[in-house]
C-alpha atoms as a PDB file:
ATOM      1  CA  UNK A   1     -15.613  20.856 -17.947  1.00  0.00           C
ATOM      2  CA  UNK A   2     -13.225  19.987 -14.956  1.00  0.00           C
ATOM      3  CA  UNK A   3      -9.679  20.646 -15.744  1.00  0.00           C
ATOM      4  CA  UNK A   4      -7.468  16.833 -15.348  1.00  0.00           C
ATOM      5  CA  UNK A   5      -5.351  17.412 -12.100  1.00  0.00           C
ATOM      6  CA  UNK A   6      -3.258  15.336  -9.388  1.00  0.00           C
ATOM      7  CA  UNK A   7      -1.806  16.261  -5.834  1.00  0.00           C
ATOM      8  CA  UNK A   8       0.366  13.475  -4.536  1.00  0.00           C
ATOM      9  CA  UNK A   9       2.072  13.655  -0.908  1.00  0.00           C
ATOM     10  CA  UNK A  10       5.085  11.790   0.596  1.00  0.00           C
ATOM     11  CA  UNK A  11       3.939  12.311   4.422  1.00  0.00           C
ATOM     12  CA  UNK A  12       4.386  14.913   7.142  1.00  0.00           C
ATOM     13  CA  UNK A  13       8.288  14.942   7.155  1.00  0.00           C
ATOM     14  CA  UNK A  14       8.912  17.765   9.603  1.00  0.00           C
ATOM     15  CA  UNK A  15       8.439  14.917  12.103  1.00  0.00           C
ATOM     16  CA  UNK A  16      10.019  12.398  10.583  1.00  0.00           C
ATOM     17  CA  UNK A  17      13.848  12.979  12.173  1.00  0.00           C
ATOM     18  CA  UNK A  18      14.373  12.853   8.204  1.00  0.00           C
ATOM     19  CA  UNK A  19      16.991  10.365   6.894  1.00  0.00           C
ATOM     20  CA  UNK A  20      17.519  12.557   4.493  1.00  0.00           C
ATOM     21  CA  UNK A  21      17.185  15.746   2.356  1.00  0.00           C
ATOM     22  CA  UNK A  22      13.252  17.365   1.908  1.00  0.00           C
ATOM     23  CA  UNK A  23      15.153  17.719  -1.891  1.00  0.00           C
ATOM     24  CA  UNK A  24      15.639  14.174  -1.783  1.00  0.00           C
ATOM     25  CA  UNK A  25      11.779  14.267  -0.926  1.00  0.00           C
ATOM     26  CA  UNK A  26      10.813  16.318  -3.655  1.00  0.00           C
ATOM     27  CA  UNK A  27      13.187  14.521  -6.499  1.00  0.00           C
ATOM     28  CA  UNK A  28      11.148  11.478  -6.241  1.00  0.00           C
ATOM     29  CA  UNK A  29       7.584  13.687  -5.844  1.00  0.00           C
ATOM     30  CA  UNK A  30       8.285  15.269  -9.007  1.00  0.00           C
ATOM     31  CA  UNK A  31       9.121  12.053 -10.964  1.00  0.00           C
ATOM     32  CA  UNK A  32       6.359  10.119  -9.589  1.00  0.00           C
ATOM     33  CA  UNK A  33       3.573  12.586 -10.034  1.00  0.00           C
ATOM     34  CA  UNK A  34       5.049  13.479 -13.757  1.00  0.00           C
ATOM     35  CA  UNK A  35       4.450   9.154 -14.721  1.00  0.00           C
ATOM     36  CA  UNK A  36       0.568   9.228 -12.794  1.00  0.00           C
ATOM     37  CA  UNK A  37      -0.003  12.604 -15.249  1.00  0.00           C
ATOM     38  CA  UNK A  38       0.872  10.566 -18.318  1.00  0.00           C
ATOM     39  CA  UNK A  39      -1.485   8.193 -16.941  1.00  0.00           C
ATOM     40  CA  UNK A  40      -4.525  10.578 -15.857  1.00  0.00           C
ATOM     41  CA  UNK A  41      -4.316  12.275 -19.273  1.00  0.00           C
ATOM     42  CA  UNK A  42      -4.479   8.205 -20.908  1.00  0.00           C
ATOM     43  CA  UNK A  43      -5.967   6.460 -18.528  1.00  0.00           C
ATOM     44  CA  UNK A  44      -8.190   8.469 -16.093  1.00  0.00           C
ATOM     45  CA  UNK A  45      -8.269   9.556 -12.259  1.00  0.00           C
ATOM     46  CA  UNK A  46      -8.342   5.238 -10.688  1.00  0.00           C
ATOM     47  CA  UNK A  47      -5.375   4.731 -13.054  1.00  0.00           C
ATOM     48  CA  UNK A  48      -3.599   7.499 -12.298  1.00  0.00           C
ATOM     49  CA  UNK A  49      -3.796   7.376  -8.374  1.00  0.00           C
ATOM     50  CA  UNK A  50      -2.916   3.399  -8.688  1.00  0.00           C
ATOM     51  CA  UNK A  51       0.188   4.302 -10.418  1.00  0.00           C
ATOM     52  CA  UNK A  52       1.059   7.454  -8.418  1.00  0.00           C
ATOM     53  CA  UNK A  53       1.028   5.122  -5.076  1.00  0.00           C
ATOM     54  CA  UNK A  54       2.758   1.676  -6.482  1.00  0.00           C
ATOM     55  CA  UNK A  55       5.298   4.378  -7.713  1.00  0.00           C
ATOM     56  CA  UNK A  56       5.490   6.226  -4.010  1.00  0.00           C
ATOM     57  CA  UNK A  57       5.242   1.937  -2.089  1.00  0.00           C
ATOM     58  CA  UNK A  58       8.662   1.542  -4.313  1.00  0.00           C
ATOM     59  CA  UNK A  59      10.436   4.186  -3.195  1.00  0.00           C
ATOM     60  CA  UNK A  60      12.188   3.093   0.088  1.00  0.00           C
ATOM     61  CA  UNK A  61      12.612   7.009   0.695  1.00  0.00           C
ATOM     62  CA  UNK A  62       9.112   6.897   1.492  1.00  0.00           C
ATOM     63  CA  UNK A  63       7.089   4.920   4.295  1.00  0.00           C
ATOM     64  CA  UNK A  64       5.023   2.706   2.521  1.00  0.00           C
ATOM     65  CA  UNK A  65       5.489  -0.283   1.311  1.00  0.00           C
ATOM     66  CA  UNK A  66       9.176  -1.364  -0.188  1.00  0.00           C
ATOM     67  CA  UNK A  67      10.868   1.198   3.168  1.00  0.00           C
ATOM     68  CA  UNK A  68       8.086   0.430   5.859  1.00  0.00           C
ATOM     69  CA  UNK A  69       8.570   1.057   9.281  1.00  0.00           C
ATOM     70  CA  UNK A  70       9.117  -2.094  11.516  1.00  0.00           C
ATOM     71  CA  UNK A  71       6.565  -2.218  14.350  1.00  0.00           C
ATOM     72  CA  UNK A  72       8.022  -2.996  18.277  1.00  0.00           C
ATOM     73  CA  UNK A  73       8.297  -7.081  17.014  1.00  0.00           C
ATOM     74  CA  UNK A  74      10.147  -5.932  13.915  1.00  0.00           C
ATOM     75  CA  UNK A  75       7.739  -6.776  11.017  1.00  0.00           C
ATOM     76  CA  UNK A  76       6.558  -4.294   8.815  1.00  0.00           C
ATOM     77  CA  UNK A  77       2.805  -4.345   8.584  1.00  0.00           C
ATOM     78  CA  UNK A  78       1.687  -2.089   6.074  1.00  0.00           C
ATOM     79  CA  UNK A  79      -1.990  -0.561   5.419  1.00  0.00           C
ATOM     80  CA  UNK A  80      -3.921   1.319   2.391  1.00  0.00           C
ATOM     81  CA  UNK A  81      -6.816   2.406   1.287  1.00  0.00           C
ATOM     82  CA  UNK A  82      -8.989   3.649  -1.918  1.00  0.00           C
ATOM     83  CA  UNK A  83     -12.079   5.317  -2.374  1.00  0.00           C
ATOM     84  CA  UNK A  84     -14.010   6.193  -5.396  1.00  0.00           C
ATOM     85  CA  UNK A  85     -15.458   9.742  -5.512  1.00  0.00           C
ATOM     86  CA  UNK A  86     -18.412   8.817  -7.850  1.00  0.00           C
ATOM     87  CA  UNK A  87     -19.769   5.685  -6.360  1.00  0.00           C
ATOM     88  CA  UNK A  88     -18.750   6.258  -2.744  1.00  0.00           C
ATOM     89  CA  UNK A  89     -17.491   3.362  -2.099  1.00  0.00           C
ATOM     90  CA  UNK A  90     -14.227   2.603  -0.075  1.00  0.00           C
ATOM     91  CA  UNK A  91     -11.428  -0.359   0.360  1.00  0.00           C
ATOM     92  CA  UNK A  92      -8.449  -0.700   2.524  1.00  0.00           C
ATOM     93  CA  UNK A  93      -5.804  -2.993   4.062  1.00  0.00           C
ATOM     94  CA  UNK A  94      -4.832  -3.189   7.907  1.00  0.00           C
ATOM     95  CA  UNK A  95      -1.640  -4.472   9.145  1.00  0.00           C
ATOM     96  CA  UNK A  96      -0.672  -6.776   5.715  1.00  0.00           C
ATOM     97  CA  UNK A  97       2.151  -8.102   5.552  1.00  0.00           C
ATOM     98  CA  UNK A  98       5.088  -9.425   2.971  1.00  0.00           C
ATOM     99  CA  UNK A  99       3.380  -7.412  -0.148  1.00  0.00           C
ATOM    100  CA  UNK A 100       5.289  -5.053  -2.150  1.00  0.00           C
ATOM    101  CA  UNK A 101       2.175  -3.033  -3.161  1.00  0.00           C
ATOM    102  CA  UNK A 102      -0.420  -2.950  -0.361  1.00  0.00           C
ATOM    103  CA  UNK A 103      -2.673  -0.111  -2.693  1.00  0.00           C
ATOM    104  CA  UNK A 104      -2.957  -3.382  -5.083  1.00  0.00           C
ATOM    105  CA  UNK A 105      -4.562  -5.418  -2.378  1.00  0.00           C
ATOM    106  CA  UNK A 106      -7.079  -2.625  -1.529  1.00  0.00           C
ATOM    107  CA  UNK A 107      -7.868  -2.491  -5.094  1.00  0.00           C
ATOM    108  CA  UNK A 108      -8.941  -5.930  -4.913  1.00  0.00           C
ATOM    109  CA  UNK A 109     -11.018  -5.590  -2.256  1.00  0.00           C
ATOM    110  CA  UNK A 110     -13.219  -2.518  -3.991  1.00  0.00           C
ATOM    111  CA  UNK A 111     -16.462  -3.060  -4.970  1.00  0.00           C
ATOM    112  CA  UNK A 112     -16.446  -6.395  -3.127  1.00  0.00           C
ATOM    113  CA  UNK A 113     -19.074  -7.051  -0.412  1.00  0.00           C
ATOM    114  CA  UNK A 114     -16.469  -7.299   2.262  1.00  0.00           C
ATOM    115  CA  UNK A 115     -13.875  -4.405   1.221  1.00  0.00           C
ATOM    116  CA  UNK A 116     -11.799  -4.088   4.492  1.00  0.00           C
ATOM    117  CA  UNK A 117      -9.175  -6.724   5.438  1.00  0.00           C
ATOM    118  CA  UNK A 118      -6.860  -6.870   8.494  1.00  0.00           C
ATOM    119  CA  UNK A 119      -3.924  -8.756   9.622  1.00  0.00           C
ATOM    120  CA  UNK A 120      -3.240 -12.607   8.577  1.00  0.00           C
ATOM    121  CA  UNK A 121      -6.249 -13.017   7.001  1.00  0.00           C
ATOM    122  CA  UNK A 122      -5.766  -9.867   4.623  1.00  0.00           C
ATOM    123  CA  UNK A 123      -2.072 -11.512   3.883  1.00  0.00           C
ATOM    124  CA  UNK A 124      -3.656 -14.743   3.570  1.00  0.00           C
ATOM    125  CA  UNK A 125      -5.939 -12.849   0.969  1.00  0.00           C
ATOM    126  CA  UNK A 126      -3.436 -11.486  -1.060  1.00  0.00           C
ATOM    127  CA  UNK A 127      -1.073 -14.601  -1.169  1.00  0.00           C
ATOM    128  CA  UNK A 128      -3.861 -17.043  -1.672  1.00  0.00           C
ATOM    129  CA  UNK A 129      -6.888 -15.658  -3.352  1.00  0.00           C
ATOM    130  CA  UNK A 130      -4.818 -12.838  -5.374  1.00  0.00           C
ATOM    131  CA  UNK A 131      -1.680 -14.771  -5.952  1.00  0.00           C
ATOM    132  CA  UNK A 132       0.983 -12.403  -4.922  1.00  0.00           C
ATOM    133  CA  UNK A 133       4.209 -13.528  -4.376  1.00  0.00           C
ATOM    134  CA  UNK A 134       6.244 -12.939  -0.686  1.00  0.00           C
ATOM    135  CA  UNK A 135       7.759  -9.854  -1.185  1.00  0.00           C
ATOM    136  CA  UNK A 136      10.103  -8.763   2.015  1.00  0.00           C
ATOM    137  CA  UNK A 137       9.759  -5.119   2.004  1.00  0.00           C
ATOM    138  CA  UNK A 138      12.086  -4.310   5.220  1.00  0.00           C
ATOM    139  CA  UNK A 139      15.175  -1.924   4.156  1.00  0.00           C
ATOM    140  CA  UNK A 140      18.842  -1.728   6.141  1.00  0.00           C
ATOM    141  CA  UNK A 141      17.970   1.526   7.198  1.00  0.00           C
ATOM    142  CA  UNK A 142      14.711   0.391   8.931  1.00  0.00           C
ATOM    143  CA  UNK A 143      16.409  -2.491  10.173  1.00  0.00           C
ATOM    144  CA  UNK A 144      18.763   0.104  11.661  1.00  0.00           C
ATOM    145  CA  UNK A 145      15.969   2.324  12.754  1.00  0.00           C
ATOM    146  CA  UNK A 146      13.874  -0.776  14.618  1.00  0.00           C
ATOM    147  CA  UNK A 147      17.790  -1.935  16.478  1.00  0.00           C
ATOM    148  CA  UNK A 148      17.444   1.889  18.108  1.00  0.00           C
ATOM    149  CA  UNK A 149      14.016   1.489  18.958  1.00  0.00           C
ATOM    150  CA  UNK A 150      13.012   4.316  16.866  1.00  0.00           C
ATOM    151  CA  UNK A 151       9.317   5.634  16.531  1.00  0.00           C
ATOM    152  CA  UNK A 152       8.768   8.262  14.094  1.00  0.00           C
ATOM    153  CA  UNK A 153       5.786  10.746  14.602  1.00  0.00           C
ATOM    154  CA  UNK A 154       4.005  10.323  10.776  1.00  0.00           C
ATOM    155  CA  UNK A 155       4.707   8.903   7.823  1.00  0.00           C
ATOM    156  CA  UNK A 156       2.346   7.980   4.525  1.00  0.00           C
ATOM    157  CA  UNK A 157       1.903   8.826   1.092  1.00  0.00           C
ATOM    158  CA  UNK A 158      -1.664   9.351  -0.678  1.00  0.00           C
ATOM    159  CA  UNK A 159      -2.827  10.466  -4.180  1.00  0.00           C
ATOM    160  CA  UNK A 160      -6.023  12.563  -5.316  1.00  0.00           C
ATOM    161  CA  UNK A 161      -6.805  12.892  -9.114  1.00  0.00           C
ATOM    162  CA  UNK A 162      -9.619  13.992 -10.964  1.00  0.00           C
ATOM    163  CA  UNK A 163     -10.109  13.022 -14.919  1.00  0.00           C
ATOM    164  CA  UNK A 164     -11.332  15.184 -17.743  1.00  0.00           C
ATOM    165  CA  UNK A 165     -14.992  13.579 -16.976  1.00  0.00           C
ATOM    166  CA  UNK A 166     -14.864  15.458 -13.372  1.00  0.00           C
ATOM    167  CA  UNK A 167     -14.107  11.283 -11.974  1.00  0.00           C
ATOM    168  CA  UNK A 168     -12.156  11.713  -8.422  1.00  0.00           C
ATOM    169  CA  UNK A 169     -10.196   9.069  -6.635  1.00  0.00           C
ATOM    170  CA  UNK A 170      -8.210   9.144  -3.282  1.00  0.00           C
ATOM    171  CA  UNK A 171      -5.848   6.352  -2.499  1.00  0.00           C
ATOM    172  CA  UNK A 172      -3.620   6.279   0.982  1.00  0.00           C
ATOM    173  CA  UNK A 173      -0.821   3.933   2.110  1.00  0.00           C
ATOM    174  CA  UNK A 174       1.801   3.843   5.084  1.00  0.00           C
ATOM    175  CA  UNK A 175       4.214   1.713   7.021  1.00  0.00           C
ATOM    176  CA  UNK A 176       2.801   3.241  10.534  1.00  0.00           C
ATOM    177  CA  UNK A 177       4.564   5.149  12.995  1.00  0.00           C
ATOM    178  CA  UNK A 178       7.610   3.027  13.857  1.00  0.00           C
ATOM    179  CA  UNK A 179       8.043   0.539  17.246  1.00  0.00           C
ATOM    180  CA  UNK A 180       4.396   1.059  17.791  1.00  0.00           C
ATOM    181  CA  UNK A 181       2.570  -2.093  19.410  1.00  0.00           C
ATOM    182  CA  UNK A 182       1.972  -4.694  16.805  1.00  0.00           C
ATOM    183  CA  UNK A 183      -1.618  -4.557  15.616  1.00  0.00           C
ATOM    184  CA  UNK A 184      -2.013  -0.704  15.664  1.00  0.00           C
ATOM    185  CA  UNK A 185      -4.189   0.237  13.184  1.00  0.00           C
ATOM    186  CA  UNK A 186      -3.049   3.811  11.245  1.00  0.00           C
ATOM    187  CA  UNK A 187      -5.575   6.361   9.537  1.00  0.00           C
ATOM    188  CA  UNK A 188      -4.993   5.632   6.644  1.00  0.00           C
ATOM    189  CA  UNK A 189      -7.340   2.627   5.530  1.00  0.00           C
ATOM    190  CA  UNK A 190     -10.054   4.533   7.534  1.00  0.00           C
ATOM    191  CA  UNK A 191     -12.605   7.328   6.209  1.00  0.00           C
ATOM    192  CA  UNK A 192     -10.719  10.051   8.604  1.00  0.00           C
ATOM    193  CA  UNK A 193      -7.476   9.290   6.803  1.00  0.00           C
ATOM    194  CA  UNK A 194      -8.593   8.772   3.047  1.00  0.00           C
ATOM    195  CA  UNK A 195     -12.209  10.051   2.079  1.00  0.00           C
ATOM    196  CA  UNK A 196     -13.612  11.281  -1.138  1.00  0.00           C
ATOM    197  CA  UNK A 197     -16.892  12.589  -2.828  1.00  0.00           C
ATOM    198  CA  UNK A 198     -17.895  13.690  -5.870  1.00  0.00           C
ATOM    199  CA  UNK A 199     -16.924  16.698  -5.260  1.00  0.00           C
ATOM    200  CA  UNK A 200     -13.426  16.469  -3.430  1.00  0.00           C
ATOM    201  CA  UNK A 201     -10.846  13.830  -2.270  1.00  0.00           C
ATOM    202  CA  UNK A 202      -8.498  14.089   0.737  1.00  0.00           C
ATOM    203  CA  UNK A 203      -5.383  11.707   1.728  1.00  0.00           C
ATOM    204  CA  UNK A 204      -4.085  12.589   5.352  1.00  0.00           C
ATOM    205  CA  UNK A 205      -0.743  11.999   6.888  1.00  0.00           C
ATOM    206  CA  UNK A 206       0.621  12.549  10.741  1.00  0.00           C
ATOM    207  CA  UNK A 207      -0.052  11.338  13.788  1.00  0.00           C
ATOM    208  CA  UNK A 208      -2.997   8.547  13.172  1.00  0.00           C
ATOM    209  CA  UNK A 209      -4.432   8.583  16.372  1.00  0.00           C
ATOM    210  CA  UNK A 210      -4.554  12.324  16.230  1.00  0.00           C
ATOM    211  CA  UNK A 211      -6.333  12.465  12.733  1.00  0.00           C
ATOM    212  CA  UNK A 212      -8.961   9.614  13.674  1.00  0.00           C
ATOM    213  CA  UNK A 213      -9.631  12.037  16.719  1.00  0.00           C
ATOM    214  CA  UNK A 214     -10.542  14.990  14.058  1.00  0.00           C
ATOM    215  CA  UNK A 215     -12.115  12.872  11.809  1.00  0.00           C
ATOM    216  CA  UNK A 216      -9.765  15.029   9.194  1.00  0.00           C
ATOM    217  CA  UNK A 217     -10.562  13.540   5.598  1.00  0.00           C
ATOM    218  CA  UNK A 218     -14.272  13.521   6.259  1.00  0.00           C
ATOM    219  CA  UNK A 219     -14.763  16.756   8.173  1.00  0.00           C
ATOM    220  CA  UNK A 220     -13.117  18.483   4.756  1.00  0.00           C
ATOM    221  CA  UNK A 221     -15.530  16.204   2.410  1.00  0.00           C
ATOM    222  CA  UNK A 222     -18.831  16.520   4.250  1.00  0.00           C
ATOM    223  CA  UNK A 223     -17.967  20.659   5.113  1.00  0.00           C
ATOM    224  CA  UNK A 224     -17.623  20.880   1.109  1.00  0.00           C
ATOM    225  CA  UNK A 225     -20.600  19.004   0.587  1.00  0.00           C
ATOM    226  CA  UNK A 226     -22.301  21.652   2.917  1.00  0.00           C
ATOM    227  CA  UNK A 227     -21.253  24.577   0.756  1.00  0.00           C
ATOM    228  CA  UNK A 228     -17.925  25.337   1.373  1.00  0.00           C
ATOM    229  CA  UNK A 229     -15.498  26.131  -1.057  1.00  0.00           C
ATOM    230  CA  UNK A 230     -12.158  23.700  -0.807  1.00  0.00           C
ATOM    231  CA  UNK A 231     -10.258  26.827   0.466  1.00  0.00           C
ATOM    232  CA  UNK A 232     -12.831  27.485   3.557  1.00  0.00           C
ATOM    233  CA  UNK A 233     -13.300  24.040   4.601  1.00  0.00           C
ATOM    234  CA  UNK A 234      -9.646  22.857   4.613  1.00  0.00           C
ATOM    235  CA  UNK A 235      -8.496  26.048   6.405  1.00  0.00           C
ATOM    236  CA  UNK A 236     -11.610  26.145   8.977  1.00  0.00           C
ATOM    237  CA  UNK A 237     -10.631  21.945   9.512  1.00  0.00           C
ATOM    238  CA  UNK A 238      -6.595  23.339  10.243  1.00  0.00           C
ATOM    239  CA  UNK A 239      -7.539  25.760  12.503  1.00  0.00           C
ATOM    240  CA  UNK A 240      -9.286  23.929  14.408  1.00  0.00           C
ATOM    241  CA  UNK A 241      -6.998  20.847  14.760  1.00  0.00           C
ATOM    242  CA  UNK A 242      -4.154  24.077  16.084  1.00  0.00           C
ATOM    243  CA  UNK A 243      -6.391  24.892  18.795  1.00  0.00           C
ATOM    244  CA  UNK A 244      -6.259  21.297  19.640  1.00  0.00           C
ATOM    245  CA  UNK A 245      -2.111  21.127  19.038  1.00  0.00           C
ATOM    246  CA  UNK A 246      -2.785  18.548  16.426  1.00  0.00           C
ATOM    247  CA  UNK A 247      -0.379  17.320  13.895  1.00  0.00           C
ATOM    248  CA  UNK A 248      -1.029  16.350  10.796  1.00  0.00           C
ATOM    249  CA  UNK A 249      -1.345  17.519   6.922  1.00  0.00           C
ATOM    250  CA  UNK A 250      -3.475  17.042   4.185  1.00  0.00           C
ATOM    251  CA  UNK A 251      -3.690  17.156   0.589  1.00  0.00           C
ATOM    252  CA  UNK A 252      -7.053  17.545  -1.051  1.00  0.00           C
ATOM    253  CA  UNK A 253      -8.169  18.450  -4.611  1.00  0.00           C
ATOM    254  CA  UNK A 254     -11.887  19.083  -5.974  1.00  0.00           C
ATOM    255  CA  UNK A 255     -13.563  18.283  -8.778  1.00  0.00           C
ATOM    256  CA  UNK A 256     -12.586  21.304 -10.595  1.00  0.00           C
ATOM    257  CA  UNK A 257      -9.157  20.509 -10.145  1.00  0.00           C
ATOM    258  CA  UNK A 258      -8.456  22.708  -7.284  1.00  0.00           C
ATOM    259  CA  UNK A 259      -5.689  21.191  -5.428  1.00  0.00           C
ATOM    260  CA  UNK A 260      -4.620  22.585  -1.910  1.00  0.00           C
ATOM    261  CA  UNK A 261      -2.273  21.176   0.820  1.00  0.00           C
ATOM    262  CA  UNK A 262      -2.599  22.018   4.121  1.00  0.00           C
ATOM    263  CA  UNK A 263      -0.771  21.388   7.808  1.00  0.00           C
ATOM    264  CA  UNK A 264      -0.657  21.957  11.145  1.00  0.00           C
ATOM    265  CA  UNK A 265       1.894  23.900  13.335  1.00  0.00           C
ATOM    266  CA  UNK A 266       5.306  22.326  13.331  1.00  0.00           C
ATOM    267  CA  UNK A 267       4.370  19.915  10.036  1.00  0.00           C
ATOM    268  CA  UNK A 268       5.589  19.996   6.876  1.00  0.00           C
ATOM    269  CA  UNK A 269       3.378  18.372   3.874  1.00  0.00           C
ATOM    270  CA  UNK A 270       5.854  16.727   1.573  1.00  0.00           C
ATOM    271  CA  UNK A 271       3.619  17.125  -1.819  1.00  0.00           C
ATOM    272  CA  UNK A 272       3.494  18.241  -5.285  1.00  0.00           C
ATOM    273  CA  UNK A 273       0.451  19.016  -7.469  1.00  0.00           C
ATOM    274  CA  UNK A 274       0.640  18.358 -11.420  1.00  0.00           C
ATOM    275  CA  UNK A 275      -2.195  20.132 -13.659  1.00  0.00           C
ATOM    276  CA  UNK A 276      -2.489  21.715 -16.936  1.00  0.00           C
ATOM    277  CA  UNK A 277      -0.543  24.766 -15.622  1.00  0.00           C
ATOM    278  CA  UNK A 278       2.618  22.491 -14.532  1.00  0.00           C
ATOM    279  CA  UNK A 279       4.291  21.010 -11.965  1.00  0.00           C
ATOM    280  CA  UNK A 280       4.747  22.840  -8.149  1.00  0.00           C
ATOM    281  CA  UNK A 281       6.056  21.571  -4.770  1.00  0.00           C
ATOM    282  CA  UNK A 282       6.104  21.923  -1.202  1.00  0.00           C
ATOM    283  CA  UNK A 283       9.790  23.520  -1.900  1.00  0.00           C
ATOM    284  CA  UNK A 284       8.268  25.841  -4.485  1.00  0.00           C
END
């Protein structure tokens, strides 16, 4: 029987230009992935990443949701996605806007016979057919950020859990880079940023562009699918986004409750991993 386990990550900070501490980073890691446990153990593996990313889209330490980036117009448009292991089935969110929780609007979309929404009409969607309220998720410090024309390099937070019944989920959300053009769309609501199996999940974070290029999430899924162990095909994917001066990180976890996080040169994976040995960190 699978062991119940979670990896959660808080982006690639390294190239952030961090507005803060990496033990500021971890602090909120190791709360957040202690309240999705509870709910893995009680709930299962779609409970547990649902709560793990509302927790991380609250946090304005993190970019996602509530602490966005502002894009060059200066409106945060946020994106998320979730895929279920067992059924195969994916939903995401492209360039909402005005939602505290876009993971909530992907949810909604799962399952449903069109499960990817972008821009206004995925707002629209989540206003009108969902009935969430206008939630203003732009920070000071963002504000302050968008004023110097900052871009940041990466910046997302993701979730992989598997239950006691060997049930995976992967769920991925971000603000975006920063200043980029308005109607970028990230990795993250796509299968190269947030992919999952039966057999293993991955979340991504980094440069978007870069891990849409490598095809990251999936080229881990489909090379375990082919035989390799977790170990192999995460390390064999790293090594060959080096070669191509990639940057990005991962964090992926299998249905035995393996759970490994990986990164390029020059990246730092902000995660922690919380399983029936304990909790451990990036700063571990």
């Amino acid at each position: 029987m699978p062991l119940p386990a979670l990896i959660i990550h808080g982006g690639a900070g390294a190239r952030e230009g961090v507005h803060t501490t990496f033990r500021r980073y971890a602090d909120s890691l190791d709360v957040i992935v202690e309240s999705a446990w509870a709910v893995l153990r009680a709930e299962g593996a779609q409970a547990a990443v649902m709560r793990a990313l509302r927790d991380l889209e609250d946090d304005p330490v993190f970019n996602a949701g509530l602490g966005s980036r502002l894009q060059a117009d200066g409106a945060a448009r946020m994106s998320a996605a979730l895929m279920d292991g067992a059924t195969g089935r994916f939903a995401g969110v492209i360039n909402v806007e005005n939602i505290r929780h876009p993971i909530d609007v992907a949810l909604s979309l799962h399952g449903s016979d069109h499960a990817v929404l972008a821009g206004d009409q995925a707002s629209r969607h989540a206003r009108e057919v969902l009935g969430f309220e206008a939630f203003d998720p732009v920070t000071e410090h963002r504000r302050e950020e968008h004023a110097r024309s900052a871009a940041g390099r990466s910046g997302t937070v993701g979730a992989v859990a598997v239950d006691e019944a060997g049930h995976l989920w992967v769920g991925t959300s971000t603000g975006g880079v920063g200043y980029e053009t308005p109607g970028r769309v990230s990795d993250s609501a796509t299968v190269a940023g947030n992919y999952a199996s039966s057999a293993v999940g991955v979340s991504c974070t980094g440069i978007g562009e870069q891990i849409v290029d490598h095809a990251a999430a999936a080229r881990v899924v489909l090379r375990v699918e082919d035989g390799a162990t977790l170990d192999e095909a995460v390390a064999r994917t790293i090594a060959e986004a080096d070669a191509r001066e990639l940057e990005y990180g991962l964090i992926a976890l299998d249905a035995a409750g393996h759970a490994v996080a990986a990164r390029t040169r020059d990246v730092t994976t902000l995660y922690c991993i919380r399983d029936t040995a304990g909790r451990r960190g990036f700063l571990d």
